[in-house]
C-alpha atoms as a PDB file:
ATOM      1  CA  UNK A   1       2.742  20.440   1.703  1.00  0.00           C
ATOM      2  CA  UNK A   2      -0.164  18.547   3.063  1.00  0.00           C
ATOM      3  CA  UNK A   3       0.719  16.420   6.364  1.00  0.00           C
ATOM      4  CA  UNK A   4       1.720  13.097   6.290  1.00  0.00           C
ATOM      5  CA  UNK A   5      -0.044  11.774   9.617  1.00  0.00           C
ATOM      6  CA  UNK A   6      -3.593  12.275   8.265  1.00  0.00           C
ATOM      7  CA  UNK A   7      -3.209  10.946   4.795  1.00  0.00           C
ATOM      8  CA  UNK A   8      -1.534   7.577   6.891  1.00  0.00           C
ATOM      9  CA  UNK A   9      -4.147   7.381   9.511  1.00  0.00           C
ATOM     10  CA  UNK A  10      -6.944   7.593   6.680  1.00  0.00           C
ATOM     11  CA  UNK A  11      -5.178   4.809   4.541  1.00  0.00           C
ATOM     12  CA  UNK A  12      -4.489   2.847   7.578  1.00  0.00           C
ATOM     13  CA  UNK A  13      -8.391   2.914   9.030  1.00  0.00           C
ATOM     14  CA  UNK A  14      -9.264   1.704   5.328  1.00  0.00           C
ATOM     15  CA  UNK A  15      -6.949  -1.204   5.370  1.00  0.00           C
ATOM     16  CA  UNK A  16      -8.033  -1.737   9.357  1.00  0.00           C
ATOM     17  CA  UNK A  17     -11.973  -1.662   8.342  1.00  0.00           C
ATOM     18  CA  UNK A  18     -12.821   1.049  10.240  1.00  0.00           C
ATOM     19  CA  UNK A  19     -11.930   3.375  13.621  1.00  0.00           C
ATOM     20  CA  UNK A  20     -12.813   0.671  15.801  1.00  0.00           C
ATOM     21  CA  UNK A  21     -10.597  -2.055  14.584  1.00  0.00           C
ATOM     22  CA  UNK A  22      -7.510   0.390  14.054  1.00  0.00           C
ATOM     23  CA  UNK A  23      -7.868   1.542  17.152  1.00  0.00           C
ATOM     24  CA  UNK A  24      -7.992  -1.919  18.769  1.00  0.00           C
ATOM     25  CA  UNK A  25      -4.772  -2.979  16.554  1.00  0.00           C
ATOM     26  CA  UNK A  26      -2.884  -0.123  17.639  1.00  0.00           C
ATOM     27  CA  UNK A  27      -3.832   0.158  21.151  1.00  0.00           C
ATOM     28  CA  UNK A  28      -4.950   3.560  21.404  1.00  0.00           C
ATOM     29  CA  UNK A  29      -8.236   5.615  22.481  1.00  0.00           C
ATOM     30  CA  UNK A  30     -10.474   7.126  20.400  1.00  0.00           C
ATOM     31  CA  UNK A  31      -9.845  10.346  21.261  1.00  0.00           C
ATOM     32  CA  UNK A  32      -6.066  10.360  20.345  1.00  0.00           C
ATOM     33  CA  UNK A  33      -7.272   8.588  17.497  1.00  0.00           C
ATOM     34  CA  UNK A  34      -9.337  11.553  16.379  1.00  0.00           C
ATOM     35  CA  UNK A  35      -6.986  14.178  17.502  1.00  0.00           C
ATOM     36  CA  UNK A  36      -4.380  12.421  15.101  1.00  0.00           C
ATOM     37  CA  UNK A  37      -6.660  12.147  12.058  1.00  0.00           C
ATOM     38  CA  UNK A  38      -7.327  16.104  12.635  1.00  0.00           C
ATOM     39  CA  UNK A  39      -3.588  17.012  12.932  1.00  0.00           C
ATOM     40  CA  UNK A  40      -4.360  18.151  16.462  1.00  0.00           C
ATOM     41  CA  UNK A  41      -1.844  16.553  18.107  1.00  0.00           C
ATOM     42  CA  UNK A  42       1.593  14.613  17.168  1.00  0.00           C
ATOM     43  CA  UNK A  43       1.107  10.540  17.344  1.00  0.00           C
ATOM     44  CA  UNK A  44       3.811   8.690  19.303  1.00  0.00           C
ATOM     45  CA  UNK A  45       6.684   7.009  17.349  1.00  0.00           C
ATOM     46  CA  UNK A  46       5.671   3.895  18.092  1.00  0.00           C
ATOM     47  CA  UNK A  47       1.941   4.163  16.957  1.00  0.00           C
ATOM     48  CA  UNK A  48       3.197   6.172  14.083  1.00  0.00           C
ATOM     49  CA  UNK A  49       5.689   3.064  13.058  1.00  0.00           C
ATOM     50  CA  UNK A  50       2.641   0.550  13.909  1.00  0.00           C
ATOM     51  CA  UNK A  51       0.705   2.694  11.675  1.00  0.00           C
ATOM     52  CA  UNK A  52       3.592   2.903   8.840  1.00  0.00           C
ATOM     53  CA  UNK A  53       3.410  -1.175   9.170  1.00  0.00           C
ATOM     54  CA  UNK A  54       0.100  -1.838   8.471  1.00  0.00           C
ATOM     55  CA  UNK A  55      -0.086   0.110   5.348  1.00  0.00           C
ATOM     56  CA  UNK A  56       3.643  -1.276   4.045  1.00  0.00           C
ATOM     57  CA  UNK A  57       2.717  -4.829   4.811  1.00  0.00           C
ATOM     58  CA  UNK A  58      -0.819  -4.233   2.980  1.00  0.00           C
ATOM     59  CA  UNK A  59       0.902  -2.596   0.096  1.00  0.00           C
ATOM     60  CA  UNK A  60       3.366  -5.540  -0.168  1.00  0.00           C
ATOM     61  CA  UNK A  61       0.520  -8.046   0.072  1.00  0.00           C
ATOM     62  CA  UNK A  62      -0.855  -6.090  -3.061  1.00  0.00           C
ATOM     63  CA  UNK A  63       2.044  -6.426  -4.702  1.00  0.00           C
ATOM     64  CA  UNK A  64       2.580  -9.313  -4.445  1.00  0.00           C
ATOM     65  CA  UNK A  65      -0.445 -10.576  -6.053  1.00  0.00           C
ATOM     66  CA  UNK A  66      -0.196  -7.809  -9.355  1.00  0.00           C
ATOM     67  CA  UNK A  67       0.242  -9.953 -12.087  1.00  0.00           C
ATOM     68  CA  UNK A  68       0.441  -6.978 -14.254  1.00  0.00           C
ATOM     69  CA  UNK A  69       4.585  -6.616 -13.739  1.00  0.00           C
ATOM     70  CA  UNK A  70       4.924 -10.046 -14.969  1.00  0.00           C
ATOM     71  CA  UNK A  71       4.902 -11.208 -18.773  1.00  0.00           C
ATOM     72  CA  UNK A  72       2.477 -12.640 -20.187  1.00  0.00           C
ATOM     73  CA  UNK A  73       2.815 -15.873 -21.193  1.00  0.00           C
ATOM     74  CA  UNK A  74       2.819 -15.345 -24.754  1.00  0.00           C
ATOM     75  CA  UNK A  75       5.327 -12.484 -24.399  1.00  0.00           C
ATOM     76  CA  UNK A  76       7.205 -14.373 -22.317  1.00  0.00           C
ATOM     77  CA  UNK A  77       8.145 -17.853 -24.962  1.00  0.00           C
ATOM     78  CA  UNK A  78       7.324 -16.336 -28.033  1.00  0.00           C
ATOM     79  CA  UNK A  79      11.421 -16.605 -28.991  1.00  0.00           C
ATOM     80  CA  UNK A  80      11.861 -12.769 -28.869  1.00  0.00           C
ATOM     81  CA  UNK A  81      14.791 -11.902 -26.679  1.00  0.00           C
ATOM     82  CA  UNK A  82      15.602  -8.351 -27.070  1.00  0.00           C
ATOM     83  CA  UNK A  83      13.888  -5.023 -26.296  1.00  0.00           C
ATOM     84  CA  UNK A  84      12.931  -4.240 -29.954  1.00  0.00           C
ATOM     85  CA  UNK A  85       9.984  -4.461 -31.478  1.00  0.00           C
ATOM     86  CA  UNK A  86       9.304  -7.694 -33.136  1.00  0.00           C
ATOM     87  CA  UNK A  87       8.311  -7.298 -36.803  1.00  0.00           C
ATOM     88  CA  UNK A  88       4.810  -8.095 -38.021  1.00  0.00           C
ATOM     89  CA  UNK A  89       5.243 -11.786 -39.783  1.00  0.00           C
ATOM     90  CA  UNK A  90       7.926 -12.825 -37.523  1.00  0.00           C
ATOM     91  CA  UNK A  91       5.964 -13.994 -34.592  1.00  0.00           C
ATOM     92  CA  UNK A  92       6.324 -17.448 -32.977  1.00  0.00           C
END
């Protein structure tokens, strides 16, 4: 099983813009930085958690603006209230 930390630190850096800017949000040096994104060394719980937050509150921010979970507003008043298919003819 491929590691976790990596896969984070790369999704996090995208979200962050760039090694520069993650590394000024989180606080850290460049070289732990690197030594993280290698697997070379462990990161600290609290820069893992910091790290854990920025790509849950980006993923929530994304979600929030899907429209594709919500009907469409044809599907949504067109009378039909069941789960079955409506047949052809009978649409509002």
């Amino acid at each position: 099983m491929e590691r976790l930390q990596p896969k984070l630190l790369a999704r996090a850096l995208e979200i962050a813009g760039g090694p520069v800017r993650l590394r000024e949000r989180l606080g850290v040096a460049e070289h732990s930085l690197m030594l993280w994104m290698r697997d070379r060394a462990v990161m600290p719980m609290d820069v893992f958690l910091a790290v854990v937050d920025i790509v849950l509150e980006d993923d929530l921010a994304r979600k929030a603006q899907d429209r594709r979970g919500r009907p469409r507003p044809a599907a949504a008043n067109d009378g039909h209230t069941d789960d079955r298919p409506v047949p052809s003819g009978q649409r509002g």
